[in-house]
Protein backbone atom coordinates (compact mmCIF):
# COMPACT_ATOMS: atom_id res chain seq x y z
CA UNK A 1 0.00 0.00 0.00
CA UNK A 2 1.80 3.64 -0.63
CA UNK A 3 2.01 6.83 1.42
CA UNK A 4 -0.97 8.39 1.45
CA UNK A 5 -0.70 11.60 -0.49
CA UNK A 6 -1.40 13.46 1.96
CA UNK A 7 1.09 12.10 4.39
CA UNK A 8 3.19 15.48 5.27
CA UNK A 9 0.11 17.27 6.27
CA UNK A 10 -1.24 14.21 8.10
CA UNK A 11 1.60 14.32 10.34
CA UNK A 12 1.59 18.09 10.73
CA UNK A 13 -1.91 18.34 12.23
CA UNK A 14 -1.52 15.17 14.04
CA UNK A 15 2.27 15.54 16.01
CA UNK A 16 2.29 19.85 15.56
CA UNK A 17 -0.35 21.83 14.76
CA UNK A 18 -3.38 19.88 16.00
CA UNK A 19 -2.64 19.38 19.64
CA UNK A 20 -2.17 23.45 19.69
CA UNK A 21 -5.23 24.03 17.89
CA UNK A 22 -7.43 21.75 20.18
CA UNK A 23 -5.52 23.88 23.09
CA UNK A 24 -6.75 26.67 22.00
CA UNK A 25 -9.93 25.79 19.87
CA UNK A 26 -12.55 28.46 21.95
CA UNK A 27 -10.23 31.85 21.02
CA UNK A 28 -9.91 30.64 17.56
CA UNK A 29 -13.14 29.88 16.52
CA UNK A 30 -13.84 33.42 18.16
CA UNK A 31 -11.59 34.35 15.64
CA UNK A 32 -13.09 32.95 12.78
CA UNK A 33 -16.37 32.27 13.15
CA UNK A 34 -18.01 35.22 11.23
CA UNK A 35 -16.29 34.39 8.05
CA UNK A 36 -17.36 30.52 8.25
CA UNK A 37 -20.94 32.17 8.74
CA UNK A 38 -20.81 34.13 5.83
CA UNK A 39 -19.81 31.01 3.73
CA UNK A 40 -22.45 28.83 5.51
CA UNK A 41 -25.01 31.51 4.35
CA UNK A 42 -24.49 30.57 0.80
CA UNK A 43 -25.72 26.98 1.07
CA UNK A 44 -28.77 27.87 1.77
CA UNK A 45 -29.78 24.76 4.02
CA UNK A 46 -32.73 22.97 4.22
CA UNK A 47 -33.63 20.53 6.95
CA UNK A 48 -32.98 16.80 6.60
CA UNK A 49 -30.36 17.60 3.90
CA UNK A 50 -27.06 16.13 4.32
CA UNK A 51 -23.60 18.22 4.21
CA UNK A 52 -20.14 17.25 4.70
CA UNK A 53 -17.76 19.69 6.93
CA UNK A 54 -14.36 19.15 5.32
CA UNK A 55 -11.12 20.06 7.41
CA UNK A 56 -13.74 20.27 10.91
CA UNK A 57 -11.13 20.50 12.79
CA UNK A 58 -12.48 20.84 16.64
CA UNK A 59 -16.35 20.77 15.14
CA UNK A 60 -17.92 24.22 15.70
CA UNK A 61 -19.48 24.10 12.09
CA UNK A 62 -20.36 20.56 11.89
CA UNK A 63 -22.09 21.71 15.36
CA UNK A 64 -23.54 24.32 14.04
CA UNK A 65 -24.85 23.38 10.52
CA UNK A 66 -26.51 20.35 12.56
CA UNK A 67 -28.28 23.44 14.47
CA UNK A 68 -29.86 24.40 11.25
CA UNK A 69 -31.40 20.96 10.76
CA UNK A 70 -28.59 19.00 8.91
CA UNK A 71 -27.18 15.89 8.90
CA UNK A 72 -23.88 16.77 9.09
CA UNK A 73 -20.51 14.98 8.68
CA UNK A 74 -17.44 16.57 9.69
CA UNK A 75 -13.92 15.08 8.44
CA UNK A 76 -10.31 15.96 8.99
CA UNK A 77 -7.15 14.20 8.77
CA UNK A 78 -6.24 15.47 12.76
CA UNK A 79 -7.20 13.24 15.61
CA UNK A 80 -6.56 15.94 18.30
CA UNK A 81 -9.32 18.22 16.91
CA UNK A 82 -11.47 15.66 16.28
CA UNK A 83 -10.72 14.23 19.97
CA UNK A 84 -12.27 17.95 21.25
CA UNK A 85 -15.00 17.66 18.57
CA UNK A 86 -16.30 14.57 19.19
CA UNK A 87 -16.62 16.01 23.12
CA UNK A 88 -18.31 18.73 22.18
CA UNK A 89 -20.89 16.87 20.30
CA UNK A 90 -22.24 14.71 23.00
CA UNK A 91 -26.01 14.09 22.88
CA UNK A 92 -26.50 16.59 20.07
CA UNK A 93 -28.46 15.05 17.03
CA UNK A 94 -27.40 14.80 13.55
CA UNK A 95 -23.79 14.98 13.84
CA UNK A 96 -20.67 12.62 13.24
CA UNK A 97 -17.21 12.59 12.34
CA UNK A 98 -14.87 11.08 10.87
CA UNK A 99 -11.47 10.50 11.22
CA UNK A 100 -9.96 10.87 7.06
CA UNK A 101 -8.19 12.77 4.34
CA UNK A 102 -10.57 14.03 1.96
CA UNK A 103 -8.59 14.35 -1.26
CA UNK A 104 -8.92 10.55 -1.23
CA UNK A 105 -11.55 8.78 1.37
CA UNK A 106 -13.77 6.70 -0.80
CA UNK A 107 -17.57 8.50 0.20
CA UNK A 108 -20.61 6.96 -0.94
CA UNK A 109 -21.09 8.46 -4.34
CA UNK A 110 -23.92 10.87 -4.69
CA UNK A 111 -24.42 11.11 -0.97
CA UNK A 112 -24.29 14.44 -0.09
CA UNK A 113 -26.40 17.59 -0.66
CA UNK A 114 -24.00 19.97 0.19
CA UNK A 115 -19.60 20.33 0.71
CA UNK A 116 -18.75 23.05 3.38
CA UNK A 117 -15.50 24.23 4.67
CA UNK A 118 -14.03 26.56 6.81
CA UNK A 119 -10.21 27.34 6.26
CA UNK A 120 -9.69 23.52 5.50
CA UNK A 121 -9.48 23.24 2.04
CA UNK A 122 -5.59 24.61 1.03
CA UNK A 123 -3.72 22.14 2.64
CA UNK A 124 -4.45 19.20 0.11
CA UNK A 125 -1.20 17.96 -2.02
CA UNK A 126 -3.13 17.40 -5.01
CA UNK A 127 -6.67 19.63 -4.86
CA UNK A 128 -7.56 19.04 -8.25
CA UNK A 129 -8.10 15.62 -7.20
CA UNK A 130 -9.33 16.32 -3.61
CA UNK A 131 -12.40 18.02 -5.48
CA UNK A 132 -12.94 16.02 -8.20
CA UNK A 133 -13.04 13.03 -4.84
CA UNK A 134 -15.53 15.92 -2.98
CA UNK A 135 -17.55 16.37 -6.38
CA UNK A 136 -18.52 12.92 -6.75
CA UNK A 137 -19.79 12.61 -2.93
CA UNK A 138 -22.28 15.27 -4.34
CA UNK A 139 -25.68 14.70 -5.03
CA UNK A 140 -26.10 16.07 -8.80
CA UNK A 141 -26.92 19.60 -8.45
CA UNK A 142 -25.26 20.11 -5.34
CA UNK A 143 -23.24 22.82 -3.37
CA UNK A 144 -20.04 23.95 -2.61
CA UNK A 145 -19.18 26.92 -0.26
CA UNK A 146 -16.31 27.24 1.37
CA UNK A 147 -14.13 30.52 2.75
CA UNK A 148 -10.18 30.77 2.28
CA UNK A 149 -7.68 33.24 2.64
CA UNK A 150 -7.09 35.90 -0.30
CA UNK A 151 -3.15 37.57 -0.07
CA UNK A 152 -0.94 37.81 2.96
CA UNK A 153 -0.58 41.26 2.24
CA UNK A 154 -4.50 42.05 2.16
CA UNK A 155 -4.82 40.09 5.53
CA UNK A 156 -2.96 42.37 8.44
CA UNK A 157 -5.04 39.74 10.78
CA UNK A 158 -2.58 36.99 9.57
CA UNK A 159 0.48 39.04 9.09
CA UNK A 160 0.98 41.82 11.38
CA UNK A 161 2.19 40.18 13.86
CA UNK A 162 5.40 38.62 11.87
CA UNK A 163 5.81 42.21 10.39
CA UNK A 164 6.29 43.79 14.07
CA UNK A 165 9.01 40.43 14.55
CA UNK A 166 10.75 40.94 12.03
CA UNK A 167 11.81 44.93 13.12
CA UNK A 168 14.09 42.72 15.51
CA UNK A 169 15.17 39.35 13.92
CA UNK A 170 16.05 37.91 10.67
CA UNK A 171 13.55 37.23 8.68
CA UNK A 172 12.82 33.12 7.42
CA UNK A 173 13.29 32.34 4.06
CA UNK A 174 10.12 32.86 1.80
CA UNK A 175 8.58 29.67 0.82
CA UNK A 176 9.54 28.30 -2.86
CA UNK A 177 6.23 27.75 -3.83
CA UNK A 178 3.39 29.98 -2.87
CA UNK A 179 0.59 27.47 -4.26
CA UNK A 180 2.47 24.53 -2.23
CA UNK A 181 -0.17 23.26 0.98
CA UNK A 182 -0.70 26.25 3.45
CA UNK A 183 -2.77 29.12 4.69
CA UNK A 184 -2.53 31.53 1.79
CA UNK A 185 -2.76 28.24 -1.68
CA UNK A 186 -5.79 29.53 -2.30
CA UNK A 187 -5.06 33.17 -2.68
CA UNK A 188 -5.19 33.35 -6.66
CA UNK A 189 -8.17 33.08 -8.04
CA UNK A 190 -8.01 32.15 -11.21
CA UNK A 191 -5.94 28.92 -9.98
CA UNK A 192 -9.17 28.53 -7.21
CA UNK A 193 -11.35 28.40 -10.21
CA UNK A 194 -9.27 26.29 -12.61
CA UNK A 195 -9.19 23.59 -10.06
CA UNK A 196 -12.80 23.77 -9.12
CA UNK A 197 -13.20 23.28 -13.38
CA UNK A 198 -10.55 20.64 -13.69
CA UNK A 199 -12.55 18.76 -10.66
CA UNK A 200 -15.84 18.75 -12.20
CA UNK A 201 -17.64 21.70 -10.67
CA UNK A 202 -20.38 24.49 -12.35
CA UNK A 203 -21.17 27.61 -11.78
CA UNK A 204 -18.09 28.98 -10.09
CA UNK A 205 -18.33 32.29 -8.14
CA UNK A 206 -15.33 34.11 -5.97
CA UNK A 207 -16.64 36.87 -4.01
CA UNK A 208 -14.00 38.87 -1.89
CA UNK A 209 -15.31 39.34 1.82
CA UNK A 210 -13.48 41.45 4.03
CA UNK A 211 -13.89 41.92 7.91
CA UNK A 212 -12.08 42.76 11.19
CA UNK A 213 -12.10 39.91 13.26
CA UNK A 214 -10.58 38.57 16.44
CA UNK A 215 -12.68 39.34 19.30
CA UNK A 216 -10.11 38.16 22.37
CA UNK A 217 -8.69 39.76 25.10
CA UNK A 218 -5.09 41.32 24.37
CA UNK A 219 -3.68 38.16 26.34
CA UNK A 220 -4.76 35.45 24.69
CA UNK A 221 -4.68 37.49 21.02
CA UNK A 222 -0.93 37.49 22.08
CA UNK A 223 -0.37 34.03 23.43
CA UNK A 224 -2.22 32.93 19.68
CA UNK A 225 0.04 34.75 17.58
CA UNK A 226 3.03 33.39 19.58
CA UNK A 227 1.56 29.82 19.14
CA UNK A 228 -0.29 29.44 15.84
CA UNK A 229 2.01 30.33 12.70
CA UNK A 230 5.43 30.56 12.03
CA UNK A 231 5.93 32.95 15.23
CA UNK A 232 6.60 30.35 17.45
CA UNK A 233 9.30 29.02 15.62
CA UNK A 234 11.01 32.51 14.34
CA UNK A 235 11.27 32.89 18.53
CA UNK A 236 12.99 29.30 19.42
CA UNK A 237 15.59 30.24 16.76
CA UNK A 238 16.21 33.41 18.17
CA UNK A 239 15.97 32.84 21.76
CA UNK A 240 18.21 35.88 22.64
CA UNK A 241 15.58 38.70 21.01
CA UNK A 242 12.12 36.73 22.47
CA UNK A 243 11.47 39.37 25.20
CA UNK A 244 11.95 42.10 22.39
CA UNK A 245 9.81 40.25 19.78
CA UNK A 246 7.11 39.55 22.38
CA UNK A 247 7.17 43.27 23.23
CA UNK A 248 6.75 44.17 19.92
CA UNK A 249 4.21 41.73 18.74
CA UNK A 250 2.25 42.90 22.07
CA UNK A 251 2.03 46.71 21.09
CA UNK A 252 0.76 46.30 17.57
CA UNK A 253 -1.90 44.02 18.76
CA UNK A 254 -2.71 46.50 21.79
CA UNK A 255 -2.93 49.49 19.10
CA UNK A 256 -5.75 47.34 17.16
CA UNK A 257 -7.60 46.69 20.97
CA UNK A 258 -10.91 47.90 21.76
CA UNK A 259 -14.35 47.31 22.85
CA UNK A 260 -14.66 44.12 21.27
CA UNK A 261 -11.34 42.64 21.68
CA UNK A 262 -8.03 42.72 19.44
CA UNK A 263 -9.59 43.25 16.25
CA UNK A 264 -7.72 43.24 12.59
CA UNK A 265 -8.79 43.63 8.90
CA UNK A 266 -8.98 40.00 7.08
CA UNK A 267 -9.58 39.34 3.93
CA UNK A 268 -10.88 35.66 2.57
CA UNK A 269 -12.57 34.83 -0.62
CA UNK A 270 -16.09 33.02 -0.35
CA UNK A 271 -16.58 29.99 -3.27
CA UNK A 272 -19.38 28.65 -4.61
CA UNK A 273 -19.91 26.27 -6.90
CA UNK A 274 -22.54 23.32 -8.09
CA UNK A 275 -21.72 19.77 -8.71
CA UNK A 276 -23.54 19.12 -12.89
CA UNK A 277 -27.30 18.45 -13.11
């Protein structure tokens, strides 16, 4: 049997990123829950339909399209998340998840009215095939929606942070491929679309969205940015400037405090598309 394709990633959100994610899943789903809900919107739900949740992570959509009525299926590749969302989901109705990488799990054909995801769709090594595999779980006729990040340079949320580092410490090489598995793959959107075309999907819409979000307490907006990213690792190679960087990374995020929390400018694309009549 070979590697599954998806094997880095796989490892990353098992042994790395997912035990710090399930840590701290309550601040950030603060932080993104109002762009998940504007991609949610677009489905257009009806009750008793069926809609998988792909890249759930700890399970706040899959919880809450199940509020709306849905059967709803939540899958990632991360067994730490889905530890915390399978918790969470205790005696509430219409809700399961399942523990597998979506470029490739083999779903009943035709078995779903509707594909959701928040943030969890750039991180698949081969995405023309991930939704051409997500297409064919669709009922004919059915939806796509999901939300992703436009450019790091568009999203101060994501980057603003690194940019106060980097005042005081060297800054990490650039990644050699932009498009490779991450946060910002999705960016372009004329590569969003081909892919949705070379997988088999209609009726292809990006629509920019941009919103200040964040909504925690200077504190924990701090001890996230220090955690979640590349911050985190920019500090262990520079042990001798962490004090500095921490300082710095604290005032920027303390200039964008108010009323509602730490709040920054994002910006995300919503998709939509339709699997062929």
């Amino acid at each position: 049997m070979g590697e599954d394709p998806n094997a880095q990633q796989i490892a990353y959100w098992n042994e790395q990123a997912g035990p710090t994610w399930a840590a701290e899943q309550a601040a950030l789903d603060r932080q993104l829950a109002p762009l998940g809900h504007r991609a949610m919107a677009e489905l257009d739900l009806s009750p008793g339909q069926r809609v998988l949740d792909v890249g759930c992570g700890a399970g706040e959509t899959t919880l809450e399209l199940a509020a709306q009525g849905a059967e709803a299926v939540g899958v990632d590749i991360s067994r730490p998340l889905l530890d915390v969302a399978r918790r969470r989901a205790q005696g509430a109705a219409g809700v399961t998840f399942l523990e597998a990488d979506a470029q490739a799990h083999a779903f009943p054909p035709a078995s779903f009215d509707a594909v959701f995801s928040r943030f969890g769709v750039m991180f698949f090594a081969d995405p023309t095939a991930a939704f051409a595999n997500l297409r064919r779980a669709l009922k004919p006729g059915g939806r796509l929606a999901f939300v992703c990040w436009r450019r790091p340079d568009e999203n101060p949320f994501m980057t603003a942070p690194m940019i106060a580092a980097l005042q005081h410490v060297p800054a990490p090489p650039p990644p050699p491929d932009p498009t490779a598995p991450g946060p910002f793959a999705f960016a372009d959107p004329e590569r969003v679309r081909d892919i949705l075309a070379a997988g088999g999907f209609t009726d292809i819409a990006l629509t920019p969205h941009d919103e200040k979000i964040g909504r925690n307490d200077l504190d924990t907006a701090l001890a996230l940015a220090l955690k979640v990213g590349p911050l985190g690792a920019l500090l262990r190679e520079n042990p001798d400037r962490r004090d500095t960087v921490i300082g710095a990374v604290r005032a920027v995020l303390a200039a964008h405090d108010g009323p509602d929390g730490v709040t920054l400018d994002s910006a995300s694309w919503i998709v939509t598309a339709r699997a062929p009549a």
